[in-house]
C-alpha atoms as a PDB file:
ATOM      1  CA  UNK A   1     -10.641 -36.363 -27.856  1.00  0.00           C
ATOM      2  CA  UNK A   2     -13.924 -36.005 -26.134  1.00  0.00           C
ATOM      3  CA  UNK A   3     -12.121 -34.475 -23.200  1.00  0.00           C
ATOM      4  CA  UNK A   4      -9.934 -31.634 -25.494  1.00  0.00           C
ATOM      5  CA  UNK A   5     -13.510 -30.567 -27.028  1.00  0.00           C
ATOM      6  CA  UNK A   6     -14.428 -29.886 -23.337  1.00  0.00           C
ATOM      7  CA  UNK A   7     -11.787 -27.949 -22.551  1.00  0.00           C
ATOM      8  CA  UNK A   8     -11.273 -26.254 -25.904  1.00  0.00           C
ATOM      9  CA  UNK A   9     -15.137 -25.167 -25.680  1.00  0.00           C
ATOM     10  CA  UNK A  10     -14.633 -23.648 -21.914  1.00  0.00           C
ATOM     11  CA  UNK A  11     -11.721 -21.587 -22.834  1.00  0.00           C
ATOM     12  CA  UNK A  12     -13.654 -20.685 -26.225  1.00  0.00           C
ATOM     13  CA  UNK A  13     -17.080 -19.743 -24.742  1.00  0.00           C
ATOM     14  CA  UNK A  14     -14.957 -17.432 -22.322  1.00  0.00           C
ATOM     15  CA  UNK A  15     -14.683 -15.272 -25.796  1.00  0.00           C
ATOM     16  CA  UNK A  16     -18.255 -16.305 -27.395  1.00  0.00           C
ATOM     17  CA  UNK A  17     -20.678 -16.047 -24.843  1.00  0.00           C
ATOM     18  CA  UNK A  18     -20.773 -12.339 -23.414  1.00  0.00           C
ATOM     19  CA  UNK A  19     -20.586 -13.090 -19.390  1.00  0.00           C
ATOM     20  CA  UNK A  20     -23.219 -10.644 -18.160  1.00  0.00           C
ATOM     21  CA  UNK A  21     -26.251 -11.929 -20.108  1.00  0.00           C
ATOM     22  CA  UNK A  22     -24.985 -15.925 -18.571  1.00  0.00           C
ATOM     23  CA  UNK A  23     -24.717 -14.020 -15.160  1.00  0.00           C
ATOM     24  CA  UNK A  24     -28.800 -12.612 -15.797  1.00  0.00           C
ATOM     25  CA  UNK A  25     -30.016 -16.118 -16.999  1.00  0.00           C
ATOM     26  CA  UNK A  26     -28.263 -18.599 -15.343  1.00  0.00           C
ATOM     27  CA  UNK A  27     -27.250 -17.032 -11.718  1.00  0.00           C
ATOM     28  CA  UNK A  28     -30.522 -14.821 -10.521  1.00  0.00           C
ATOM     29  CA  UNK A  29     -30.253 -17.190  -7.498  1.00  0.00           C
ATOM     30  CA  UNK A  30     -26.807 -16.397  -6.398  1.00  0.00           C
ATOM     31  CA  UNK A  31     -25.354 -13.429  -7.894  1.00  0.00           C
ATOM     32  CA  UNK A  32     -22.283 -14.167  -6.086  1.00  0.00           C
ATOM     33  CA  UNK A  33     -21.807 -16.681  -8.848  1.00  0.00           C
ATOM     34  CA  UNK A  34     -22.371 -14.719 -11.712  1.00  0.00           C
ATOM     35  CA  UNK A  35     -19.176 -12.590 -10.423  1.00  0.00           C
ATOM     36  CA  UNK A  36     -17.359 -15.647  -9.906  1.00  0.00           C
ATOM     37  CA  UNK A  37     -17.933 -16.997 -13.164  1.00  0.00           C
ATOM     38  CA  UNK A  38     -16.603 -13.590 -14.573  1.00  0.00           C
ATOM     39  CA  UNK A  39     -13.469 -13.648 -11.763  1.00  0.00           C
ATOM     40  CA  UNK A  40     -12.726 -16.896 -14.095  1.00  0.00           C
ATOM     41  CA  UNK A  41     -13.218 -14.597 -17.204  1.00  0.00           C
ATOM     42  CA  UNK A  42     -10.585 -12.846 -15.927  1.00  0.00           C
ATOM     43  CA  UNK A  43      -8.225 -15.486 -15.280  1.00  0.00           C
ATOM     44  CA  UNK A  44      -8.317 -16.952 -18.580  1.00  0.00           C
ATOM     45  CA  UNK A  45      -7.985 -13.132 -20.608  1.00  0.00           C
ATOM     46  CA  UNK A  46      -5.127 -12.399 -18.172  1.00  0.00           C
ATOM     47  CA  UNK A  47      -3.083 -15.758 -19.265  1.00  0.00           C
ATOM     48  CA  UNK A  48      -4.579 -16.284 -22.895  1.00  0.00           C
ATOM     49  CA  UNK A  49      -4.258 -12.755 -24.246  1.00  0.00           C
ATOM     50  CA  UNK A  50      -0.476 -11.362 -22.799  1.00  0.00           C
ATOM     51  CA  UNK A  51       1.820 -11.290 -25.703  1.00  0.00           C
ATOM     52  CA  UNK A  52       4.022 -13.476 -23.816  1.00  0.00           C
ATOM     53  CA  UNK A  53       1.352 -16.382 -24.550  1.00  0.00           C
ATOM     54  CA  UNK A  54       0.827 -15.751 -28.181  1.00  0.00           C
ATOM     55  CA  UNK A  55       4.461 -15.171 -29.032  1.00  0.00           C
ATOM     56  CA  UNK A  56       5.410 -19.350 -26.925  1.00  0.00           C
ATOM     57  CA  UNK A  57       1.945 -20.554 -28.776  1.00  0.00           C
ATOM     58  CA  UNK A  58       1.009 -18.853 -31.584  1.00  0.00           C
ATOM     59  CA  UNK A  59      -2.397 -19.974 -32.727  1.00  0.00           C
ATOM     60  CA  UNK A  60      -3.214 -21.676 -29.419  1.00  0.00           C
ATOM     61  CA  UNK A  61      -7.122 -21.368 -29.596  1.00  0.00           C
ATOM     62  CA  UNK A  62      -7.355 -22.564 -33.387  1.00  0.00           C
ATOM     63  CA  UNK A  63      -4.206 -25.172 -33.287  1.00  0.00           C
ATOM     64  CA  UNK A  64      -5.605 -27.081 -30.174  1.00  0.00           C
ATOM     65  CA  UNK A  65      -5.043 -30.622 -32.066  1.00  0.00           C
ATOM     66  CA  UNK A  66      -1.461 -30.039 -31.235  1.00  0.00           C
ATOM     67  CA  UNK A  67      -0.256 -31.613 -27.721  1.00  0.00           C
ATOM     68  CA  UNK A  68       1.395 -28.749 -26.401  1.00  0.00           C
ATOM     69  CA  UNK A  69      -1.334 -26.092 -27.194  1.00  0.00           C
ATOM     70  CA  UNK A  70      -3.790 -28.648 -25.907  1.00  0.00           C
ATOM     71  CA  UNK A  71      -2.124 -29.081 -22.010  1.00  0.00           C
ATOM     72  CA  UNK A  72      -1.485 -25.372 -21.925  1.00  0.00           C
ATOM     73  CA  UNK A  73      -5.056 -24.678 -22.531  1.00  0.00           C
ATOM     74  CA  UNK A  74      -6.060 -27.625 -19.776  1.00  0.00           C
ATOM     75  CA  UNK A  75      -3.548 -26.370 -17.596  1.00  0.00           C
ATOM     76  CA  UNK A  76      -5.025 -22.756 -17.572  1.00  0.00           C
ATOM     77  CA  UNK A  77      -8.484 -23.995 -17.183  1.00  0.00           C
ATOM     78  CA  UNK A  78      -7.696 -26.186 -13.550  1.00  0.00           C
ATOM     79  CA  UNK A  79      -5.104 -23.140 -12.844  1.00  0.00           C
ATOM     80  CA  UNK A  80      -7.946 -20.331 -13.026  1.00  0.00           C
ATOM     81  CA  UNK A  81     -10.386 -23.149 -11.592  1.00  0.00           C
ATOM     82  CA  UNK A  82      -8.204 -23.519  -8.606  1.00  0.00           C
ATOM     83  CA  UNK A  83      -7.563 -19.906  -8.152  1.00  0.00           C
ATOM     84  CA  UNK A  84     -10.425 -19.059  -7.979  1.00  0.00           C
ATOM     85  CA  UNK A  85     -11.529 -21.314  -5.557  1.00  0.00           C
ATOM     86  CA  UNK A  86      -9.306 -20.776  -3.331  1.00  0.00           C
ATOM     87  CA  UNK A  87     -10.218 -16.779  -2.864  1.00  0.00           C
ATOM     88  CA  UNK A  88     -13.725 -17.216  -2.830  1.00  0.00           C
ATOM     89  CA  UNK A  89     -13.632 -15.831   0.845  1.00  0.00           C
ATOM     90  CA  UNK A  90     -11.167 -12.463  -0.692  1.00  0.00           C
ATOM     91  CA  UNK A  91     -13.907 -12.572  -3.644  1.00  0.00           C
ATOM     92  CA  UNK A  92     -17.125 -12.133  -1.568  1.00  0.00           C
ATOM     93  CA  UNK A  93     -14.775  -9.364   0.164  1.00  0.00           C
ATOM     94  CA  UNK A  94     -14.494  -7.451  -3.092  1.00  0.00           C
ATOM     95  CA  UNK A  95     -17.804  -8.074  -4.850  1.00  0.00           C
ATOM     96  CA  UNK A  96     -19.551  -6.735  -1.119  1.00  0.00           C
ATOM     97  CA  UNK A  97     -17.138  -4.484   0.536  1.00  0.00           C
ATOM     98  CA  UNK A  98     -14.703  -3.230  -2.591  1.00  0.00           C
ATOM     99  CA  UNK A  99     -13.342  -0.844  -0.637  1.00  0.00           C
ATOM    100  CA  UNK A 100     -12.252  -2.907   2.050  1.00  0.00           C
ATOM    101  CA  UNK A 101     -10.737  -5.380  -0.242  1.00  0.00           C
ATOM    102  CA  UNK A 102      -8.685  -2.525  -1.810  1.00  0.00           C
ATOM    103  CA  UNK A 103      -6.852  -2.373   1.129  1.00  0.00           C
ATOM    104  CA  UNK A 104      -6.054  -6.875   1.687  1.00  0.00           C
ATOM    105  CA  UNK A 105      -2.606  -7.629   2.562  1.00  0.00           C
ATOM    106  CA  UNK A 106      -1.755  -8.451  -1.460  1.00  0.00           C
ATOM    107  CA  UNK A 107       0.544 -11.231  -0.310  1.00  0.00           C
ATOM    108  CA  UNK A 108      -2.103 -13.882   0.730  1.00  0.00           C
ATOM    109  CA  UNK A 109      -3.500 -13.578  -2.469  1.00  0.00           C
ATOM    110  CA  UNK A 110      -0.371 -13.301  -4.271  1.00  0.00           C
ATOM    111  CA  UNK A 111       0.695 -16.622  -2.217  1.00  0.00           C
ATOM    112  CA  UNK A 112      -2.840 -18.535  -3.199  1.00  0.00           C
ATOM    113  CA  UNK A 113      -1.846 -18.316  -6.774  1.00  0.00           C
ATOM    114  CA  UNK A 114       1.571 -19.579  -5.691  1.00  0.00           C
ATOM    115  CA  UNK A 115      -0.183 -23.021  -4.637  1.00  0.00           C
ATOM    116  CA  UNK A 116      -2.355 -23.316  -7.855  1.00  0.00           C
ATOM    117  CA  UNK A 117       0.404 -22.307 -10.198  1.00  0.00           C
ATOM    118  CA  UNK A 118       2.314 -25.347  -8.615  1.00  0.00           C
ATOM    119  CA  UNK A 119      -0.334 -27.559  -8.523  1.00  0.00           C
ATOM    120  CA  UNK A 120      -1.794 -27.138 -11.643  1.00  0.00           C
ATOM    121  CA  UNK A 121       0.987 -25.536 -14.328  1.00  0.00           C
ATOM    122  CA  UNK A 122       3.843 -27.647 -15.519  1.00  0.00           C
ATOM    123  CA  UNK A 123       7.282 -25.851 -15.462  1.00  0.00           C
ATOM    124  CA  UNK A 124       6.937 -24.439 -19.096  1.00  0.00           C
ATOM    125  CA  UNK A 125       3.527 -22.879 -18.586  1.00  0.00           C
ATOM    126  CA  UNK A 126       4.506 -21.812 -14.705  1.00  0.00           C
ATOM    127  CA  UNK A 127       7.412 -19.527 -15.851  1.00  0.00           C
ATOM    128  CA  UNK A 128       5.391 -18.117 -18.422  1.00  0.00           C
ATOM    129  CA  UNK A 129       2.785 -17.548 -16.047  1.00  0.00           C
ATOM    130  CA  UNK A 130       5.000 -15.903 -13.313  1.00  0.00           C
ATOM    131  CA  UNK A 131       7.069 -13.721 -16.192  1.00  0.00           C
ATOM    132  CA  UNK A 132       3.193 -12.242 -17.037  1.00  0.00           C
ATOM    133  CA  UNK A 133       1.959 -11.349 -13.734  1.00  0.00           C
ATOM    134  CA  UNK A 134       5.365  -9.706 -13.046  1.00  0.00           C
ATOM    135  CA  UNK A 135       5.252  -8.152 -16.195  1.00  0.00           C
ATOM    136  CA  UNK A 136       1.731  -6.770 -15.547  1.00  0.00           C
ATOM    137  CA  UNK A 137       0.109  -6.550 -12.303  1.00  0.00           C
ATOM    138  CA  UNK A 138       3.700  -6.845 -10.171  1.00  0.00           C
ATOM    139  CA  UNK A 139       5.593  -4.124 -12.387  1.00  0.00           C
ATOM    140  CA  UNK A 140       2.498  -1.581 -12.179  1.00  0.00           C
ATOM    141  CA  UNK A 141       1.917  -1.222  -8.491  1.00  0.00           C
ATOM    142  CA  UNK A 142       5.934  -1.166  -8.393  1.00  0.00           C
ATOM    143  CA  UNK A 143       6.375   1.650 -10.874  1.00  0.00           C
ATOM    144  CA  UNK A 144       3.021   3.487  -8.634  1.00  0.00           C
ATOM    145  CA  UNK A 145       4.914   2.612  -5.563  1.00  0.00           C
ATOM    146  CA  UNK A 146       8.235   4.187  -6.860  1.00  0.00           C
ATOM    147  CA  UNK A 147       6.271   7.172  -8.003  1.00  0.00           C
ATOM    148  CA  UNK A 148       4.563   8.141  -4.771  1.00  0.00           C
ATOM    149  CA  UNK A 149       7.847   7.784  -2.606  1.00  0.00           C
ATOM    150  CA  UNK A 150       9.509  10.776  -4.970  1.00  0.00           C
ATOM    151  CA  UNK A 151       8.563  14.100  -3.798  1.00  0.00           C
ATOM    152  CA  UNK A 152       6.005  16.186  -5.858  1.00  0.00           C
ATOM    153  CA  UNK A 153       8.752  19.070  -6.548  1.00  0.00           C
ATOM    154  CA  UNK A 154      10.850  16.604  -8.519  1.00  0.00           C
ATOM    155  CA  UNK A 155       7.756  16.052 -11.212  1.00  0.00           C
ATOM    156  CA  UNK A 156       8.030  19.723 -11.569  1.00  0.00           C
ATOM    157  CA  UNK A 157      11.695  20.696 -11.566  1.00  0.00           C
ATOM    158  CA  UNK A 158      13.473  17.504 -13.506  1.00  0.00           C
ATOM    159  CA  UNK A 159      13.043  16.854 -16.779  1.00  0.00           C
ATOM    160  CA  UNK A 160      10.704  13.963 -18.310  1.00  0.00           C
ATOM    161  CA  UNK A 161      13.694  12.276 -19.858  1.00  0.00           C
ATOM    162  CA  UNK A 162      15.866  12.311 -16.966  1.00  0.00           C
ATOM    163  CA  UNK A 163      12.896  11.145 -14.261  1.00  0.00           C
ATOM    164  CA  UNK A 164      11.427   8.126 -16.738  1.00  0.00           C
ATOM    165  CA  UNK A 165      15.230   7.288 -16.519  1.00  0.00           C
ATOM    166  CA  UNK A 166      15.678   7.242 -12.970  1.00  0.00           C
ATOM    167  CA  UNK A 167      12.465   5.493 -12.626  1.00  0.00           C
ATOM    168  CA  UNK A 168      12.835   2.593 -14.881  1.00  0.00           C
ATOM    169  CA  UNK A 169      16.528   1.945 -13.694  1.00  0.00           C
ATOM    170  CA  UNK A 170      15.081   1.551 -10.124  1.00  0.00           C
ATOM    171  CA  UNK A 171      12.154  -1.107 -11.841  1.00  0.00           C
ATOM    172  CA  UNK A 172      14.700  -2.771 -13.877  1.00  0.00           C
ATOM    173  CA  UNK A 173      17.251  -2.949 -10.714  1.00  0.00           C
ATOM    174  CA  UNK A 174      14.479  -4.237  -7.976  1.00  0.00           C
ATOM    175  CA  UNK A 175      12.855  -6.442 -10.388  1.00  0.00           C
ATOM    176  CA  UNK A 176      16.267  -7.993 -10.973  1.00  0.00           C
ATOM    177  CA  UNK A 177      17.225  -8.540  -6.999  1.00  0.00           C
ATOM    178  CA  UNK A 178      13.164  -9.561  -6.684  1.00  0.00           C
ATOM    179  CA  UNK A 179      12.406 -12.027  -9.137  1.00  0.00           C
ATOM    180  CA  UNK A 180      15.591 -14.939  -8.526  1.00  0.00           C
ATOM    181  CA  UNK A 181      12.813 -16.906  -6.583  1.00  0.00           C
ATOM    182  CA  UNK A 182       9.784 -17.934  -8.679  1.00  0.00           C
ATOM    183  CA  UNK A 183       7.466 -16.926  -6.333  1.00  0.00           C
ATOM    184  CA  UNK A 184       4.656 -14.123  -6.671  1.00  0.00           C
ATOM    185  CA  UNK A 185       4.291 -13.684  -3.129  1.00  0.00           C
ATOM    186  CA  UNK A 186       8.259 -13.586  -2.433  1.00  0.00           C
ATOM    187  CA  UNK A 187       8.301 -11.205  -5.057  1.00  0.00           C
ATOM    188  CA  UNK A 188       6.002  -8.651  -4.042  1.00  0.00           C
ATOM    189  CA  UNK A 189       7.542  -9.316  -0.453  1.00  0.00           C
ATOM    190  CA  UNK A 190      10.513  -8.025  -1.844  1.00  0.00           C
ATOM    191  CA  UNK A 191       9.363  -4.997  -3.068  1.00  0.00           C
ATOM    192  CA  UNK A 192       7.676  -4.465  -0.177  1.00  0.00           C
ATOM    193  CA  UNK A 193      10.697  -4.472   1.812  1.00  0.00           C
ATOM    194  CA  UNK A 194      13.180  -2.645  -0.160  1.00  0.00           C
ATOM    195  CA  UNK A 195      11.035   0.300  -1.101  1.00  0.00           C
ATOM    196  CA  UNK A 196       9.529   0.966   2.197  1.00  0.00           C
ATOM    197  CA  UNK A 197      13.485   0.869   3.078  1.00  0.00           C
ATOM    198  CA  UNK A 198      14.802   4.120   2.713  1.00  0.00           C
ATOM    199  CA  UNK A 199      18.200   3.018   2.771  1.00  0.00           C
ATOM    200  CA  UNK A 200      17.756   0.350   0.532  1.00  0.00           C
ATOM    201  CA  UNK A 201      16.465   2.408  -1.840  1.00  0.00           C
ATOM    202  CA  UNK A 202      18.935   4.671  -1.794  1.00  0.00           C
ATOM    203  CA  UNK A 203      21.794   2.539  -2.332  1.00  0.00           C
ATOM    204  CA  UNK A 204      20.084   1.542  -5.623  1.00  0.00           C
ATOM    205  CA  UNK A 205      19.599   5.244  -6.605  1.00  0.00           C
ATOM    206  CA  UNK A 206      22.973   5.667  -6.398  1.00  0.00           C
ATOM    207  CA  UNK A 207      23.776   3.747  -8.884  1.00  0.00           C
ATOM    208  CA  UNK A 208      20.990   5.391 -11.320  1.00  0.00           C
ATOM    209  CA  UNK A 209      21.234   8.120 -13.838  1.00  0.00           C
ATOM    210  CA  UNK A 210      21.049  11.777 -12.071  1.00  0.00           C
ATOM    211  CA  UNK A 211      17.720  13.704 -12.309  1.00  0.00           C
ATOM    212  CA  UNK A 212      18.480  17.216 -14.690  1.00  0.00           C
ATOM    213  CA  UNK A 213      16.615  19.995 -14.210  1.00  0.00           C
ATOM    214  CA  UNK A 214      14.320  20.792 -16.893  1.00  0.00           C
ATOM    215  CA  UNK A 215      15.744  23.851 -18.359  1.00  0.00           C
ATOM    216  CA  UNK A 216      19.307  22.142 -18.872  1.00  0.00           C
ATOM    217  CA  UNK A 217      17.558  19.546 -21.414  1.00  0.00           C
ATOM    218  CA  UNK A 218      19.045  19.275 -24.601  1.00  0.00           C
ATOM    219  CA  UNK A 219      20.797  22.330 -24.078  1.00  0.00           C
ATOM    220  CA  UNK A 220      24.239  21.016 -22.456  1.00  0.00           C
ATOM    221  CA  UNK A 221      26.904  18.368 -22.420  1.00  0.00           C
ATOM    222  CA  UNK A 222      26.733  15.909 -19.850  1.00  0.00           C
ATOM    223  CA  UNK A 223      29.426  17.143 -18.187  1.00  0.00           C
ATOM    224  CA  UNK A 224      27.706  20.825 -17.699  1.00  0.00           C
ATOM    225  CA  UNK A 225      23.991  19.172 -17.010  1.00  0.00           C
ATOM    226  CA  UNK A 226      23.582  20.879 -13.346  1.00  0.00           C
ATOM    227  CA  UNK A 227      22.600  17.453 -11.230  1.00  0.00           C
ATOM    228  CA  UNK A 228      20.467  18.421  -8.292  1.00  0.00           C
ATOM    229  CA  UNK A 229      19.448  15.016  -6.799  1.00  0.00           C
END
């Protein structure tokens, strides 16, 4: 019981205690700790506060007595502990040179949480994990990714309806060929590889809903809609 308080009280203080004023009285030695201590911050929010987590345990923070609330909220804690141990090397990168870390190969990181995930998550709280990161940080920079690769005229020529179309088919379609391994790292590998493919791309764009030009929207059947990519 002793040892649920502990943990219970970590993952609570991350929401009680505001980080900056612990970084000003406890870490004037080391800042470098202070911004590790909120990198853990971080960690926890990311898991504890996705929809995904409240919808599988609802009340998770004020239920804790019950056993599966109570592992999922130790297995976050060692999870974010590893984690963050492992990239304390990438984390001195970004807190001293953020530009420079901007521009790490994603994939190392991506791979680190890999190990702790495994290590630390059992296979309930490990899918759950995996389904949020792809759901946030994974399906962002591939939605930014798809964006950039379409030329700047389209934005201006197709209408809003038809290019949100033709972008979330291509998430929805890459996603689907990307995530059949549970791995972060083989996922964004993936991506990687198929959009900087422009055939690859190309054969999934084919199978996507035409862009229509702007001035045919709403106007027309979609047999007269004038298709021009």
């Amino acid at each position: 019981m002793i040892r649920r308080s502990i943990i219970f009280l970590t993952i609570l203080g991350t929401f009680l205690v505001p980080p900056l004023t612990v970084a000003r009285d406890d870490y004037n030695e080391d800042p470098f700790l202070a911004f590790l201590d909120l990198e853990k911050v971080s960690c926890i929010k990311e898991i504890l506060l996705h929809p995904y987590t409240k919808g599988q345990y609802p009340g998770l923070l004020s239920e804790q007595k019950i056993e599966s609330h109570y592992t999922m909220l130790k297995e976050i804690d060692q999870f974010c502990n590893c984690s963050i141990s492992k990239r304390q090397v990438e984390l001195k990168l970004k807190k001293r040179r953020p530009i420079e870390w901007h521009f790490l190969d994603r994939k190392k990181r991506l791979g680190m949480e890999d190990q702790c995930a495994m290590a630390k998550f059992g296979d309930k709280a490990m899918e759950l994990y995996y389904a949020i990161i792809v759901s946030t940080r994974i399906r962002g920079g591939l939605e930014n990714r798809l964006v950039k690769r379409q030329p700047t005229s389209i934005r201006f020529f197709a209408s809003s309806k038809s290019y949100s179309e033709r972008i979330n088919c291509l998430q929805s379609k890459i996603l689907r060929r990307c995530t059949r391994i549970k791995s972060l790292r083989n996922t964004y590998q993936c991506i990687e590889e198929i959009t900087a493919s422009g055939d690859k791309l190309q054969k999934l764009e084919d199978d996507c809903p035409p862009l229509i030009e702007k001035e045919n929207q709403g106007n027309d059947t979609p047999e007269d809609r004038k298709q021009f990519i």
